[in-house]
N, C-alpha and C. Protein backbone atom coordinates (compact mmCIF):
# COMPACT_ATOMS: atom_id res chain seq x y z
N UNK A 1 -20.57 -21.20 63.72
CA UNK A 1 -21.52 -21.26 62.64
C UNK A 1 -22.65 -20.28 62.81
N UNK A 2 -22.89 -20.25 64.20
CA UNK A 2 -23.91 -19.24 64.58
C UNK A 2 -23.81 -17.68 63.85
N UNK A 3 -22.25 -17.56 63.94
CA UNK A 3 -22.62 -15.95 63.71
C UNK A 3 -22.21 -16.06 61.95
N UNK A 4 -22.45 -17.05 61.18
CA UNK A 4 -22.24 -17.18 59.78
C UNK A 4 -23.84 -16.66 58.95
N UNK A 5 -24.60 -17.05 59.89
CA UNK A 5 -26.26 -17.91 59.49
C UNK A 5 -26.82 -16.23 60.27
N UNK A 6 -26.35 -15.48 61.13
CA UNK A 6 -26.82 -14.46 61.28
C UNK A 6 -27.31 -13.25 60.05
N UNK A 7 -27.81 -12.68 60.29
CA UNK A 7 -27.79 -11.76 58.36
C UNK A 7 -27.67 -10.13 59.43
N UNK A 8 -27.15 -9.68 58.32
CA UNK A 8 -26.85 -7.76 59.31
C UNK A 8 -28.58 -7.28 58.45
N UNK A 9 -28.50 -6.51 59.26
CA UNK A 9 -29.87 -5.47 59.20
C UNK A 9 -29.76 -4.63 57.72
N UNK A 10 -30.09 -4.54 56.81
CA UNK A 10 -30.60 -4.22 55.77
C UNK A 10 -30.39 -2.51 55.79
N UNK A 11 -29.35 -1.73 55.54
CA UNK A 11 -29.76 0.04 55.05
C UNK A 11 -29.30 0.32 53.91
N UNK A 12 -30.38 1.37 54.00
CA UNK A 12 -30.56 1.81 52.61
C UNK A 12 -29.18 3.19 52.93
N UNK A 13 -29.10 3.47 51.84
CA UNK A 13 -27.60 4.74 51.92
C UNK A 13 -28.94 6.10 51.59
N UNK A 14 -28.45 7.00 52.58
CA UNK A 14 -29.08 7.92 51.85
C UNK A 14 -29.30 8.79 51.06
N UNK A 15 -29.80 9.19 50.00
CA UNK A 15 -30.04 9.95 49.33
C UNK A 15 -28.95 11.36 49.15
N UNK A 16 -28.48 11.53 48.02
CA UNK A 16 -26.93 12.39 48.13
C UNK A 16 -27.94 13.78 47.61
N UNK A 17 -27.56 14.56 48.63
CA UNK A 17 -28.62 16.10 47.45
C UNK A 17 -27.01 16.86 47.45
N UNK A 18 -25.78 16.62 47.84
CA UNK A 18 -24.69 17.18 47.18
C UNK A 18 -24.16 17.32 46.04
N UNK A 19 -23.26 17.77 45.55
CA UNK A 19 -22.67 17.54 43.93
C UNK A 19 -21.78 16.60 44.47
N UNK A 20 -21.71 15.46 43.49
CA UNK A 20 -20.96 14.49 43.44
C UNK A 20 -19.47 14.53 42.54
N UNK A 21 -18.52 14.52 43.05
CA UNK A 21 -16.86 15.02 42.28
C UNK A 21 -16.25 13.72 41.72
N UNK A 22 -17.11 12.56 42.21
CA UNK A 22 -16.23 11.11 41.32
C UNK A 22 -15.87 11.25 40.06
N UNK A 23 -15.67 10.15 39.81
CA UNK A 23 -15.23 9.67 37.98
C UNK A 23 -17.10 9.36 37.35
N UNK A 24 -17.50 9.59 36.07
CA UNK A 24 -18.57 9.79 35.72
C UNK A 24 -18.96 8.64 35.50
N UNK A 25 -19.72 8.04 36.03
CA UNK A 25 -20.16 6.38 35.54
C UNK A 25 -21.43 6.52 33.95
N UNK A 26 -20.77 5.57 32.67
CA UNK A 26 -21.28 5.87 31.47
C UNK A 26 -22.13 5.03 31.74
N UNK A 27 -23.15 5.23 30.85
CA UNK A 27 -24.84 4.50 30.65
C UNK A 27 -23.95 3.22 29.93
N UNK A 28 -24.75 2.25 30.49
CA UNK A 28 -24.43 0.57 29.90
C UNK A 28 -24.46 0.74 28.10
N UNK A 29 -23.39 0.32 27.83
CA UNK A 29 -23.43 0.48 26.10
C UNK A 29 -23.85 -1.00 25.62
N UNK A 30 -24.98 -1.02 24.58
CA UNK A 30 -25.21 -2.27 23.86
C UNK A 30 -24.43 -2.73 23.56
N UNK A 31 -24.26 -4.13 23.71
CA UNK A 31 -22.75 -5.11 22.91
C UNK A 31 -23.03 -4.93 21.43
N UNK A 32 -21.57 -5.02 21.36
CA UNK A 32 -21.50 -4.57 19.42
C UNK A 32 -21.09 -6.00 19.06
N UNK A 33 -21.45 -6.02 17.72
CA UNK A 33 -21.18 -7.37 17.07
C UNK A 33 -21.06 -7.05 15.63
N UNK A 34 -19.88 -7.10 15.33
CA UNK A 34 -19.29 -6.65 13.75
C UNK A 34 -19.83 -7.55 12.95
N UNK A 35 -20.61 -6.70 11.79
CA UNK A 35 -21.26 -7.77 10.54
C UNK A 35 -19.60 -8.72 9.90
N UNK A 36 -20.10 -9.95 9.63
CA UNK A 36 -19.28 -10.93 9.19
C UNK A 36 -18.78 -10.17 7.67
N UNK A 37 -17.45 -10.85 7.56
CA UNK A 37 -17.28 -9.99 6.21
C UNK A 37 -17.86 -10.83 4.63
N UNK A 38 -18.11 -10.23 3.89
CA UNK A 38 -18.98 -11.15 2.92
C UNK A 38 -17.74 -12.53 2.16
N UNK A 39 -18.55 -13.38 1.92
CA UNK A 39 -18.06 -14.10 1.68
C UNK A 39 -17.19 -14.17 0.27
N UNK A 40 -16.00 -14.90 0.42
CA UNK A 40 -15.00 -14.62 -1.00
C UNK A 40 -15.73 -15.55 -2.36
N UNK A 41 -15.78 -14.82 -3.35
CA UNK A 41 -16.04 -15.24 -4.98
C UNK A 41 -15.19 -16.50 -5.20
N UNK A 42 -15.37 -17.18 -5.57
CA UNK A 42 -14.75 -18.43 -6.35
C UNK A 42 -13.65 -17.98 -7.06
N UNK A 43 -13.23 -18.46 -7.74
CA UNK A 43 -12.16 -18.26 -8.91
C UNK A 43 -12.66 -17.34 -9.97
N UNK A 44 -12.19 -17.56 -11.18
CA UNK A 44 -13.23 -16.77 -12.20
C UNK A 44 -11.45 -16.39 -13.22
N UNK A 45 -11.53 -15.57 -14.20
CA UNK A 45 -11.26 -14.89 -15.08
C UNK A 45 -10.44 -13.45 -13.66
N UNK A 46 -11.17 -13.02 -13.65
CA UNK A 46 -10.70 -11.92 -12.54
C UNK A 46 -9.51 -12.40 -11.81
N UNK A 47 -10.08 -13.58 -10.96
CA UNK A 47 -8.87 -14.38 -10.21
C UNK A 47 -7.64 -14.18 -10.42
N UNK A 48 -7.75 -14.87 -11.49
CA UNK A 48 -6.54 -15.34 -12.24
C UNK A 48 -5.27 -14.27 -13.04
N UNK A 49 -6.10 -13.15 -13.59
CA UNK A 49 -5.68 -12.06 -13.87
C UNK A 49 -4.96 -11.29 -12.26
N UNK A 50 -5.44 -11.26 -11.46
CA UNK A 50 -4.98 -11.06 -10.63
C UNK A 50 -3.58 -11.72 -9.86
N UNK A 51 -4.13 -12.73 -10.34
CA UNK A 51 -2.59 -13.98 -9.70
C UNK A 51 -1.40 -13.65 -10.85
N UNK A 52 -1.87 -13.38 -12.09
CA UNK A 52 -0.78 -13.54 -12.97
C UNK A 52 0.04 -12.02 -12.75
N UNK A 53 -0.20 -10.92 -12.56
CA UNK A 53 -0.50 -9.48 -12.31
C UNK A 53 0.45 -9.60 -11.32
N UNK A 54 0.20 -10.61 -10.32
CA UNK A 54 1.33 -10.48 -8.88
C UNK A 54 2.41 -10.78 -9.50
N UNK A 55 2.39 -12.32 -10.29
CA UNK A 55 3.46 -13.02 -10.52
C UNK A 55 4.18 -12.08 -11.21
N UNK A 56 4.08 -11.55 -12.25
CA UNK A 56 4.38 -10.47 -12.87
C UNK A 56 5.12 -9.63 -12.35
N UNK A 57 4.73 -8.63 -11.33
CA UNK A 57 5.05 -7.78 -10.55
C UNK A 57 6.27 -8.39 -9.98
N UNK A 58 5.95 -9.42 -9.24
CA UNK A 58 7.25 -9.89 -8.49
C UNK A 58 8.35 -10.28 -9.32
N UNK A 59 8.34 -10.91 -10.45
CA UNK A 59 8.98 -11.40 -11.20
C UNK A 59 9.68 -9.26 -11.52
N UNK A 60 9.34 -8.73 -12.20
CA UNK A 60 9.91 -7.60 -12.59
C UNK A 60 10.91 -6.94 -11.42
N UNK A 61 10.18 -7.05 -10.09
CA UNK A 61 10.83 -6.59 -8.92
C UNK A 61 11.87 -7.35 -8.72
N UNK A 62 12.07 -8.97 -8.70
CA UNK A 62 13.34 -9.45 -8.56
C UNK A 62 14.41 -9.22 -9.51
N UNK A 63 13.68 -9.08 -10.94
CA UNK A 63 15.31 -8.75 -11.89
C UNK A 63 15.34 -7.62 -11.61
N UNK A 64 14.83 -6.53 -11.59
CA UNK A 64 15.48 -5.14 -11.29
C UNK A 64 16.50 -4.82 -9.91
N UNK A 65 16.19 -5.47 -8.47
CA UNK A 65 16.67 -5.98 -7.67
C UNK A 65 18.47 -6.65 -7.91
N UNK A 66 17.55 -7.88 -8.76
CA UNK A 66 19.06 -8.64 -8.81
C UNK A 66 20.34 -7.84 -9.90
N UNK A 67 19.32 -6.97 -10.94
CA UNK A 67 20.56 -6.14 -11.65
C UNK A 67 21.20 -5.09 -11.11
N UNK A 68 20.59 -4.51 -9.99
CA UNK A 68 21.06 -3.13 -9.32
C UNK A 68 22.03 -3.59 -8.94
N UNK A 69 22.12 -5.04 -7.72
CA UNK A 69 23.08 -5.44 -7.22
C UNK A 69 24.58 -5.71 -8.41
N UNK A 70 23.97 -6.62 -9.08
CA UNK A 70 25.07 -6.65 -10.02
C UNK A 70 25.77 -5.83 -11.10
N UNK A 71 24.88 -4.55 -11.22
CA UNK A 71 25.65 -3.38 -11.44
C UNK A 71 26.18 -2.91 -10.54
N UNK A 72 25.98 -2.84 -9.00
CA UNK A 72 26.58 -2.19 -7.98
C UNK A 72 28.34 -2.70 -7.80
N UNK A 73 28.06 -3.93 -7.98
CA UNK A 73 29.48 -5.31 -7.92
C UNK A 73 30.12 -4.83 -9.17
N UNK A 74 29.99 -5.16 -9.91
CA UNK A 74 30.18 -4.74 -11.58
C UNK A 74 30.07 -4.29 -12.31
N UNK A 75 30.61 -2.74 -12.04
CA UNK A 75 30.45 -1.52 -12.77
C UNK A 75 31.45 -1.51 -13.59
N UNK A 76 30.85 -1.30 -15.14
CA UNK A 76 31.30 -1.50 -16.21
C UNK A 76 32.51 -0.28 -16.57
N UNK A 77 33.42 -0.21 -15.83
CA UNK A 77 34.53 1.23 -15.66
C UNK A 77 35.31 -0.03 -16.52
N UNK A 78 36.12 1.26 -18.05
CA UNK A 78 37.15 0.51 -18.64
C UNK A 78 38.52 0.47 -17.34
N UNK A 79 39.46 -0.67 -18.02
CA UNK A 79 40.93 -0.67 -17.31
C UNK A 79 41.40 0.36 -17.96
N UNK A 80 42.31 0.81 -16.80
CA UNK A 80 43.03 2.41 -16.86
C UNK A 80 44.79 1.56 -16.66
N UNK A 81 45.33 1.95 -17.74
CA UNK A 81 47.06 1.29 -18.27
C UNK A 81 47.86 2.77 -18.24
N UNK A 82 48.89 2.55 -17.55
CA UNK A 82 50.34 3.74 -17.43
C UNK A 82 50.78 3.31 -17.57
N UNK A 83 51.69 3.82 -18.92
CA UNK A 83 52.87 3.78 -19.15
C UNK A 83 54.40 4.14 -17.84
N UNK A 84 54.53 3.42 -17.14
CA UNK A 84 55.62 3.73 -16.42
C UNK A 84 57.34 4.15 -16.99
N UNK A 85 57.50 2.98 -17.69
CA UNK A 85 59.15 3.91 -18.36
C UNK A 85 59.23 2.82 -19.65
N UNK A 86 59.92 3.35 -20.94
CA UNK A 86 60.00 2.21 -21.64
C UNK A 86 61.51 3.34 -22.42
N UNK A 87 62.25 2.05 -23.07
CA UNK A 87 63.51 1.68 -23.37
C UNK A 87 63.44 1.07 -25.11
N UNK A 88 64.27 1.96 -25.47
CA UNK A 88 64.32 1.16 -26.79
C UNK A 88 66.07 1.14 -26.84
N UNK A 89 66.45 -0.31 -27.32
CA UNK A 89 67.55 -0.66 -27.16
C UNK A 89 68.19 -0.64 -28.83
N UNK A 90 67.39 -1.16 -29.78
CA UNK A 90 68.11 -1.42 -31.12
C UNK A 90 66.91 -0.73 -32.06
N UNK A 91 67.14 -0.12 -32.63
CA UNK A 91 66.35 0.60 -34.10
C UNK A 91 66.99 0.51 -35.26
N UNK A 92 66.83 -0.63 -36.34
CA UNK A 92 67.56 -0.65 -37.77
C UNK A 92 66.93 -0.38 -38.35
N UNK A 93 66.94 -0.39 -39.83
CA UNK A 93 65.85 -0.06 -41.03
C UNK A 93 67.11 -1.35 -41.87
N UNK A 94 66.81 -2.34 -42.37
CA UNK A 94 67.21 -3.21 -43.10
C UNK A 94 66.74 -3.39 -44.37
N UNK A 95 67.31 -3.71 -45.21
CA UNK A 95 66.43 -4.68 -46.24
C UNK A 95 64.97 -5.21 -46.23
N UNK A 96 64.68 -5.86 -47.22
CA UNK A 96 63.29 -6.12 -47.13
C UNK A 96 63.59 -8.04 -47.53
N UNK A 97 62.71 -8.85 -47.60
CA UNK A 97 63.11 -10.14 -47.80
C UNK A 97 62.70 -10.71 -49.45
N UNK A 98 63.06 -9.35 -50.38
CA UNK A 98 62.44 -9.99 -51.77
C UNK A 98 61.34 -9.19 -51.87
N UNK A 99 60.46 -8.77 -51.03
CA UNK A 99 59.34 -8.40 -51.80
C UNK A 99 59.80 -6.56 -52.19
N UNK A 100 60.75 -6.38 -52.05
CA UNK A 100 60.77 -4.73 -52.16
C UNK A 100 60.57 -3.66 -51.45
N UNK A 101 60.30 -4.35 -49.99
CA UNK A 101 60.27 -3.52 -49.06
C UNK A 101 61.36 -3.04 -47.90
N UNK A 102 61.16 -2.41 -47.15
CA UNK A 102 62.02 -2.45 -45.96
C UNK A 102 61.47 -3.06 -45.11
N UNK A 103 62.64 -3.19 -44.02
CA UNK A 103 62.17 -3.68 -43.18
C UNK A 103 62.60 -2.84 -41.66
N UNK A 104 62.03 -2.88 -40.83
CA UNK A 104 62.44 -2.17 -38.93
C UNK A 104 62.61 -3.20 -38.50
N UNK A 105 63.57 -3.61 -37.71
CA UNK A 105 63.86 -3.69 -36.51
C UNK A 105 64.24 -2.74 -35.14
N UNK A 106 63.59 -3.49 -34.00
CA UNK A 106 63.40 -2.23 -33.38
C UNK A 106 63.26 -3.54 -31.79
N UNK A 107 63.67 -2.73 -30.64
CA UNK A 107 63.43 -4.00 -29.73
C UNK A 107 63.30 -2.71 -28.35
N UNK A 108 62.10 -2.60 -28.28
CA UNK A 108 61.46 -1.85 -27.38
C UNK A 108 60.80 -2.54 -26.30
N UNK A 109 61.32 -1.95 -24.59
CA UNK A 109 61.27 -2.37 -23.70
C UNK A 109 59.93 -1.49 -22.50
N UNK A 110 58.66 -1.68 -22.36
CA UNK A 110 58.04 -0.87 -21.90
C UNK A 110 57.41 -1.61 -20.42
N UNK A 111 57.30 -0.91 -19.16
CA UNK A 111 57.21 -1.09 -18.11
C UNK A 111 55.48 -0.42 -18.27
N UNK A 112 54.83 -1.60 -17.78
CA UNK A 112 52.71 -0.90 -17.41
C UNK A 112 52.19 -1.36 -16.49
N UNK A 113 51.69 -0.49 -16.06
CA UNK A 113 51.11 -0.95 -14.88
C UNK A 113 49.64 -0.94 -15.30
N UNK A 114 48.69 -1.85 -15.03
CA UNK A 114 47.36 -1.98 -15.56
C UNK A 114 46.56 -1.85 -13.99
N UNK A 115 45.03 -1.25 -14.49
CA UNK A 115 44.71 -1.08 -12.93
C UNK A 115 42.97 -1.00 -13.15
N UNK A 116 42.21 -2.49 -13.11
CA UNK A 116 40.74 -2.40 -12.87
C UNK A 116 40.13 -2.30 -11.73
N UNK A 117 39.28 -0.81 -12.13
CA UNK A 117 38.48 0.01 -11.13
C UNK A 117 37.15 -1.23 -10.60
N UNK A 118 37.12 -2.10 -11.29
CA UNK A 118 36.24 -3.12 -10.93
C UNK A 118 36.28 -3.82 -9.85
C-alpha cells in the first residue's frame, strides 16, 4: 500500500524550440446544434389538394403500368391462316328449285392450318 500512497515528483516537459512534424492538433470547435425544423401546418385546402394530386398520380401510374403489361401479354397481332392443300371432288350446275335459278353443287375439301402470334 505504501508504494500506492507515494506520489512521483512533479516535471514539467520542456519547452520544444524545434519544428514539430506530428499530426496538427485543431483548435476545440464549438458544439453545433441544428435549429429544429419548423413546425408542420395543420391541414387546410393546400393539404388536401396535395393528397388528392398523389392519389391521382398514383392512380394514373398504376393503369399505365398495368396496360403496358397487358399489352406486352396481349398483343393485338391478327391470326395468320394457310391454305395447305384443298380438293374439289364434285362440281354440278343443276336446276334451280322453282324459283328460276340455278343451282352449284360443289363439295370442296380444304386442309388450314391457323396460327395465333398471341
Amino acid at each position: 500500500m505504501a508504494a500506492y500512497e507515494k506520489q512521483q515528483p512533479q516535471t514539467q516537459q520542456p519547452h520544444l524550440n524545434a519544428g514539430y512534424y506530428g499530426p496538427a492538433i485543431p483548435p476545440p470547435q464549438p458544439a453545433y446544434y441544428p435549429q429544429p425544423p419548423p413546425p408542420r401546418r395543420g391541414g387546410g385546402p393546400g393539404c388536401l389538394l396535395c393528397f388528392l394530386f398523389k392519389v391521382v398520380a398514383l392512380v394514373v401510374i398504376a393503369l399505365g403500368a398495368a396496360t403496358l403489361v397487358l399489352w406486352l401479354i396481349f398483343r393485338p397481332d391478327a391470326p395468320k391462316a394457310y391454305a395447305d392443300s384443298a380438293a374439289l371432288s364434285r362440281f354440278d350446275l343443276g336446276a334451280g328449285n322453282g324459283n328460276g335459278g340455278d343451282l352449284l353443287q360443289y363439295n370442296l375439301t380444304v386442309a388450314i392450318r391457323l396460327r395465333n402470334p398471341n
